[in-house]
C-alpha atoms as a PDB file:
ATOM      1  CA  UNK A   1    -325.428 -14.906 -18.381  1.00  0.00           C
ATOM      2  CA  UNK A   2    -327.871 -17.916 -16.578  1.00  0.00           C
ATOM      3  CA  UNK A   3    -327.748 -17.105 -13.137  1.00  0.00           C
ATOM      4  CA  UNK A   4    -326.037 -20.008 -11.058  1.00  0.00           C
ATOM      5  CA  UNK A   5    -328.964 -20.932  -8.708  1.00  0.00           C
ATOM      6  CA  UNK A   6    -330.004 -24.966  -8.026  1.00  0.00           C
ATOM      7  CA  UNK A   7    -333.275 -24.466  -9.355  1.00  0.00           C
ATOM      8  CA  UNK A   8    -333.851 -22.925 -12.561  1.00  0.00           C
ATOM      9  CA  UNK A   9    -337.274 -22.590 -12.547  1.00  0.00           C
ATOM     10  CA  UNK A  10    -340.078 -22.378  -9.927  1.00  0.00           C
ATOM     11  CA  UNK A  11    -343.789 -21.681  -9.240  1.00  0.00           C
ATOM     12  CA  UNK A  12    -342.773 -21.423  -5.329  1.00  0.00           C
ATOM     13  CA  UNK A  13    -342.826 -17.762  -4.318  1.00  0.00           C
ATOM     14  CA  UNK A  14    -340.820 -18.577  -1.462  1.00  0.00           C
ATOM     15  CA  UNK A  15    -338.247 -20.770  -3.299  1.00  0.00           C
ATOM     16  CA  UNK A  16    -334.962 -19.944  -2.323  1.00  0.00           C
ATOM     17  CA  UNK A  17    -331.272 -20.291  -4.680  1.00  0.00           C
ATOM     18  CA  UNK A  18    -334.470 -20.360  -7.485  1.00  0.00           C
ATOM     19  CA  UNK A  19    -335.901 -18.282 -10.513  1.00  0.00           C
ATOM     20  CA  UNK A  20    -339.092 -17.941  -9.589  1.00  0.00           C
ATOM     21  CA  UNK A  21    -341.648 -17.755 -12.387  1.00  0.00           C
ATOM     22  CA  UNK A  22    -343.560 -14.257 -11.641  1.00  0.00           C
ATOM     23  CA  UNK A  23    -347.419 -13.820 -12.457  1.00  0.00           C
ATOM     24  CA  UNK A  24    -349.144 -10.516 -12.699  1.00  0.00           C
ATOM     25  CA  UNK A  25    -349.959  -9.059  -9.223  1.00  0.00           C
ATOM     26  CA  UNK A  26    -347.620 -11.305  -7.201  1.00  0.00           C
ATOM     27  CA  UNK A  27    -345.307  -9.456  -5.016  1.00  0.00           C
ATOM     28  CA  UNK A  28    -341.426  -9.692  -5.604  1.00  0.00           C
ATOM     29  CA  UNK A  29    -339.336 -10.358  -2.580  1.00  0.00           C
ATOM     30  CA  UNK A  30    -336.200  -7.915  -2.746  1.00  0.00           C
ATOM     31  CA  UNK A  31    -333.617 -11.021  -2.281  1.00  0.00           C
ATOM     32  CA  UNK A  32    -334.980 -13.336  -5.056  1.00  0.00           C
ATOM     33  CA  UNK A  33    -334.400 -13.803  -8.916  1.00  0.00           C
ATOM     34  CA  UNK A  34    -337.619 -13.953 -10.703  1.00  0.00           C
ATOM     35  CA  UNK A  35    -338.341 -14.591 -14.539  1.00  0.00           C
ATOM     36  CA  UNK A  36    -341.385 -13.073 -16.431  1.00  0.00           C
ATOM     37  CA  UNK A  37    -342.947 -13.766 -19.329  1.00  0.00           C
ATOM     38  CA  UNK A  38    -347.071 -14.726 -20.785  1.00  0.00           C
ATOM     39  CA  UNK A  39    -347.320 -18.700 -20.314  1.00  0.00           C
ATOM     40  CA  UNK A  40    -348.853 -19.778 -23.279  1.00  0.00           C
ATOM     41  CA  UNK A  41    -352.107 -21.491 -21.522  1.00  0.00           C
ATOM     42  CA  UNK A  42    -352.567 -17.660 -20.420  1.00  0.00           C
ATOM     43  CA  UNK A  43    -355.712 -16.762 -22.108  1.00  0.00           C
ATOM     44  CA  UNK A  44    -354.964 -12.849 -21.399  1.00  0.00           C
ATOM     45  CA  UNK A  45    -351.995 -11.706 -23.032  1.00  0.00           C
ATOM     46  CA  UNK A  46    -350.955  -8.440 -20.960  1.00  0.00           C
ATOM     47  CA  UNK A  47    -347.074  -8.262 -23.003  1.00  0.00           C
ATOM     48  CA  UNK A  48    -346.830  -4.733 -21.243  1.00  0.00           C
ATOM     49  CA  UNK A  49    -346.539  -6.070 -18.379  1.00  0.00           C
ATOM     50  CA  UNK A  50    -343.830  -8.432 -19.390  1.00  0.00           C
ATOM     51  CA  UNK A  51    -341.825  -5.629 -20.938  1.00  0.00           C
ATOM     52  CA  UNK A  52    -342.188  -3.109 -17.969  1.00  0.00           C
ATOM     53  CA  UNK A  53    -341.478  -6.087 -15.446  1.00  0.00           C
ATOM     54  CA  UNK A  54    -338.292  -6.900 -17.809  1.00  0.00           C
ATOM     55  CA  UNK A  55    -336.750  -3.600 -16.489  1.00  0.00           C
ATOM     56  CA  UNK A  56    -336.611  -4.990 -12.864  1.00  0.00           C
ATOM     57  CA  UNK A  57    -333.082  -6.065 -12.400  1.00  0.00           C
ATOM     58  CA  UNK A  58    -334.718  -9.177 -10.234  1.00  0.00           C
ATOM     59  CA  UNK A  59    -336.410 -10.743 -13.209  1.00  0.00           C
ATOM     60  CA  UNK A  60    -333.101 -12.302 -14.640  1.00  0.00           C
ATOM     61  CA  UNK A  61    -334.780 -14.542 -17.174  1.00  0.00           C
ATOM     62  CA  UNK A  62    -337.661 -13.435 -19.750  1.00  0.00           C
ATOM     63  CA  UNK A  63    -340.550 -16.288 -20.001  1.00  0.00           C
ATOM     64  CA  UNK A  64    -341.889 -18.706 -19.385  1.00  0.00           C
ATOM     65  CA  UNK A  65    -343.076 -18.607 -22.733  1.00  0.00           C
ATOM     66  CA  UNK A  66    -343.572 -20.487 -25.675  1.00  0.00           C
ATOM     67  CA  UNK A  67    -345.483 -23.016 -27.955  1.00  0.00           C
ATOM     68  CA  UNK A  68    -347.964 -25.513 -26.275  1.00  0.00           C
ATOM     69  CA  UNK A  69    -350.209 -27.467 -29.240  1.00  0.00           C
ATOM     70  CA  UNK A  70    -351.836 -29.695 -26.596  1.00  0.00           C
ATOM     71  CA  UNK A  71    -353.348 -26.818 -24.046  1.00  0.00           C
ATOM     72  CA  UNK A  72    -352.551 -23.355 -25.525  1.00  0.00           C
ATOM     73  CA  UNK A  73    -355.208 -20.835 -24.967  1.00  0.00           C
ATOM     74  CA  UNK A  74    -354.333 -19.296 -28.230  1.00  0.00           C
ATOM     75  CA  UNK A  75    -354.289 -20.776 -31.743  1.00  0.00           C
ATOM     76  CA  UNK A  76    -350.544 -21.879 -32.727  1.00  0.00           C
ATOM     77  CA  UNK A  77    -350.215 -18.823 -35.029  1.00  0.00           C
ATOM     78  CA  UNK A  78    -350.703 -16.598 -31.913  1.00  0.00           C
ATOM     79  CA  UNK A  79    -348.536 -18.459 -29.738  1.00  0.00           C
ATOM     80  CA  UNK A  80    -345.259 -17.969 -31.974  1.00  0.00           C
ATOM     81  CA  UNK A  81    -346.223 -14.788 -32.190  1.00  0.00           C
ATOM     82  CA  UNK A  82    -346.029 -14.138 -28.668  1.00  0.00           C
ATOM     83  CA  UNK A  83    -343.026 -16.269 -28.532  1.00  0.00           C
ATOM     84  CA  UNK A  84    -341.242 -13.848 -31.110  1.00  0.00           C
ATOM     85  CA  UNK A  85    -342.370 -10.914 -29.306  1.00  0.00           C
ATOM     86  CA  UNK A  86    -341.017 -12.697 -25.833  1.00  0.00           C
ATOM     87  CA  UNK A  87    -337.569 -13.423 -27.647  1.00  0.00           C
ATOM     88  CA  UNK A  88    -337.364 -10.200 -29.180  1.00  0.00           C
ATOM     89  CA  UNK A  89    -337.475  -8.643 -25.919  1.00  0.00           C
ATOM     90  CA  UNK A  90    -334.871 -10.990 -24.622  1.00  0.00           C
ATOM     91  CA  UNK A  91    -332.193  -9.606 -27.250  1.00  0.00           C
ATOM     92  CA  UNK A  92    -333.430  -5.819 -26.405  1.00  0.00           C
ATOM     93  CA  UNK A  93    -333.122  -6.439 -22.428  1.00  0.00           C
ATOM     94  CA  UNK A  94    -330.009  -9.014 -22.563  1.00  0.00           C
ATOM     95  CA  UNK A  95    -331.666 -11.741 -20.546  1.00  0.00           C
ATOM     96  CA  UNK A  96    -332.336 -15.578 -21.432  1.00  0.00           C
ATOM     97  CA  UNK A  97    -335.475 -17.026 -22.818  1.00  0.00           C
ATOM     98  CA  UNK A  98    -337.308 -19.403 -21.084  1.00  0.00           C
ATOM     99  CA  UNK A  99    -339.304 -21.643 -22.898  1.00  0.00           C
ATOM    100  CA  UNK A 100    -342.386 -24.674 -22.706  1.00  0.00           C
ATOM    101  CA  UNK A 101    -342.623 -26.179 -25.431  1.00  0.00           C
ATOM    102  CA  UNK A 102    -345.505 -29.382 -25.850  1.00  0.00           C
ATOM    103  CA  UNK A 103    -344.907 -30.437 -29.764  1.00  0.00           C
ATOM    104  CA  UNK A 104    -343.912 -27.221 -31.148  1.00  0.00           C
ATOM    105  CA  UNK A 105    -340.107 -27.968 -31.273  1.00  0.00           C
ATOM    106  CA  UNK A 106    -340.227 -27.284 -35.098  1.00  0.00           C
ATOM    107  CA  UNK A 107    -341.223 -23.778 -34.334  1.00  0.00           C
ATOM    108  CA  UNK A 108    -338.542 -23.401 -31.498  1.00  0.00           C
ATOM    109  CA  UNK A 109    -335.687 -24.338 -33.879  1.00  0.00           C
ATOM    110  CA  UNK A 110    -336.961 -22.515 -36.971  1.00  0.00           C
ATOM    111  CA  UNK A 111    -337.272 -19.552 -35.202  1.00  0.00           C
ATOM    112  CA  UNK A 112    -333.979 -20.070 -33.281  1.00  0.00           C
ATOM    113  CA  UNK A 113    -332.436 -20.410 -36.721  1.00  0.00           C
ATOM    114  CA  UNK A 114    -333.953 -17.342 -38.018  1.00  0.00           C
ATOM    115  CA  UNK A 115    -332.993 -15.228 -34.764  1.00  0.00           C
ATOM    116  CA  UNK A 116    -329.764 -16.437 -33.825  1.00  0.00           C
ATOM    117  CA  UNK A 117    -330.191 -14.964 -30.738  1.00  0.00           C
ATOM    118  CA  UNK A 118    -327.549 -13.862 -28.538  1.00  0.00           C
ATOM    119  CA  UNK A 119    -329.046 -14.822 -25.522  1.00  0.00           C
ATOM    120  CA  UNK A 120    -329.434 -18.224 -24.245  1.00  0.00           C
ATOM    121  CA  UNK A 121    -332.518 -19.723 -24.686  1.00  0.00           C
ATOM    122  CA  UNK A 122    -333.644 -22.088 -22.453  1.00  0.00           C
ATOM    123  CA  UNK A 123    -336.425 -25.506 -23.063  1.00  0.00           C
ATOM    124  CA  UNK A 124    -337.520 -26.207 -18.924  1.00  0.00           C
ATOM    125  CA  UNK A 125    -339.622 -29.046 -17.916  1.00  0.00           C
ATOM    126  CA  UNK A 126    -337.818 -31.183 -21.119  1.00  0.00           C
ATOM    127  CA  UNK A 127    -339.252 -34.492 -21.237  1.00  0.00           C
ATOM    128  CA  UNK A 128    -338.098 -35.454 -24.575  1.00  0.00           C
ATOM    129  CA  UNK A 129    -335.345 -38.095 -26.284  1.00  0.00           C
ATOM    130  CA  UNK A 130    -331.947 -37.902 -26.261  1.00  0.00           C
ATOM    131  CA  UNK A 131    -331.712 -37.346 -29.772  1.00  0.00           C
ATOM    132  CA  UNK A 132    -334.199 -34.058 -29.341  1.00  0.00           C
ATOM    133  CA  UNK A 133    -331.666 -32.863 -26.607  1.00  0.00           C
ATOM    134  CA  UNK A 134    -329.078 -32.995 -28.684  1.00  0.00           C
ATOM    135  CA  UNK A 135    -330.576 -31.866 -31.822  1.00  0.00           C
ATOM    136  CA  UNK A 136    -331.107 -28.677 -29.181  1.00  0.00           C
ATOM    137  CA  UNK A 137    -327.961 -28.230 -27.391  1.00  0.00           C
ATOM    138  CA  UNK A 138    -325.895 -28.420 -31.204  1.00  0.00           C
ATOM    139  CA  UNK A 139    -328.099 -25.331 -31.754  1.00  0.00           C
ATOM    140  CA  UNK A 140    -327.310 -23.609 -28.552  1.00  0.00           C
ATOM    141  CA  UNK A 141    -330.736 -24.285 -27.129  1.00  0.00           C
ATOM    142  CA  UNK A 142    -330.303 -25.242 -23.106  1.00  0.00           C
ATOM    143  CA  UNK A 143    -332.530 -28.385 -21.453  1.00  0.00           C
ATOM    144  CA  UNK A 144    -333.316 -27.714 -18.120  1.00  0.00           C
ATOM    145  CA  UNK A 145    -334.740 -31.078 -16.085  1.00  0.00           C
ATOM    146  CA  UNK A 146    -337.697 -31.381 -13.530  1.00  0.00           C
ATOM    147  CA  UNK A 147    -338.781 -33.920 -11.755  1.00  0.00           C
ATOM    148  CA  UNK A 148    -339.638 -36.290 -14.591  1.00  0.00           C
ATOM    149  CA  UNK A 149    -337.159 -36.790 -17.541  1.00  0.00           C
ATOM    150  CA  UNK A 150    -335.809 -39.309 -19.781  1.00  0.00           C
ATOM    151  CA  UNK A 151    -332.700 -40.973 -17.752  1.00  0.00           C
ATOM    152  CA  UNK A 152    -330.339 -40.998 -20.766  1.00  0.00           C
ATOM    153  CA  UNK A 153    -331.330 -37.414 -21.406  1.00  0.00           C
ATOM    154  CA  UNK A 154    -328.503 -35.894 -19.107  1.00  0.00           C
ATOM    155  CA  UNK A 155    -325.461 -38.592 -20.809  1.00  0.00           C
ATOM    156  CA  UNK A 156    -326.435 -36.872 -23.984  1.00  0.00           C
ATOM    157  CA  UNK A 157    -326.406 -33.032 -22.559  1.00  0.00           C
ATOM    158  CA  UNK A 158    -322.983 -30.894 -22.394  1.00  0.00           C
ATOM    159  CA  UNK A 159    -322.918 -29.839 -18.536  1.00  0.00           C
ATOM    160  CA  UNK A 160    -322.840 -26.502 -18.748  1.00  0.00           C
ATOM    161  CA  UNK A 161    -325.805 -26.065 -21.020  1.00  0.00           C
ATOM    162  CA  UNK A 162    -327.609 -28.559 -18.594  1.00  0.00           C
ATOM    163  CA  UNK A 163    -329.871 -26.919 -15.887  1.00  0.00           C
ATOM    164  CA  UNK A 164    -332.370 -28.611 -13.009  1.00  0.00           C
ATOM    165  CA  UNK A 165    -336.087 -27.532 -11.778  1.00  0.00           C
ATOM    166  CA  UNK A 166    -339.119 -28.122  -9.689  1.00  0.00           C
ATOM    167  CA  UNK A 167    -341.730 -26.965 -11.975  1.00  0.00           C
END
């Protein structure tokens, strides 16, 4: 259901074997993967466009999305809301989650609990412990790596639910 590709998430619109991370207005090349979602430091929250860009069988992944507490443009309340709306979508279109998440891992995994999605869902950019990871992956919550990370991050990660990125 996560597309095999060497870089799970991008902001390169010419990235290639990528999911690149689409903004309103930018054009979609007809050979890559894309994902969609509102970021949360988005100040304009156009969901519409998320759901109507869902449809597009290039956007394989729904988000980047999720909880920031240290540069949101919305008030925490606001952001889970969005992220509930994002994940709901996810289940309805049969896609993964992609998530950022900046000290709202509480939310993630109370909400995970109360979803129990079917869909993977999916923390990029994870910078946390090892004991986070696995705290995440025991839920069925993915880690996907950039370019900085905790080294003991990937010892403590089952493979398959362990994904790499240049954002």
């Amino acid at each position: 259901m996560i597309p095999k590709v060497s870089d799970i998430h991008t902001h390169n619109p010419l990235a290639v074997d990528a999911i690149i991370n689409l903004a309103p207005g930018m054009p979609m090349r007809p050979d890559a993967l894309y994902s969609a979602g509102v970021h949360p430091w988005w100040a304009v929250a156009d969901f519409g466009w998320v759901e109507s860009m869902a449809a597009d069988p290039r956007v394989v992944m729904i988000g980047e999305c999720g909880i920031d507490r240290l540069r949101g443009a919305h008030s925490p309340e606001e952001q889970l809301d969005m992220l509930r709306r994002h994940a709901e979508l996810a289940e309805r279109v049969r896609k993964p989650l992609l998530l950022h998440v900046v000290r709202g891992y509480g939310e993630v995994m109370a909400l995970h609990r109360e979803m129990r999605p079917s869909v993977p869902w999916i923390i990029h950019g994870f910078r946390g412990k090892p004991q986070l990871a696995k705290q995440l992956t025991d839920m069925g919550i993915h880690i996907s790596l950039g370019a900085r990370f905790n080294p003991d991050v990937p010892a403590a990660v089952p493979p398959s639910m362990l994904h790499h990125e240049t954002d």
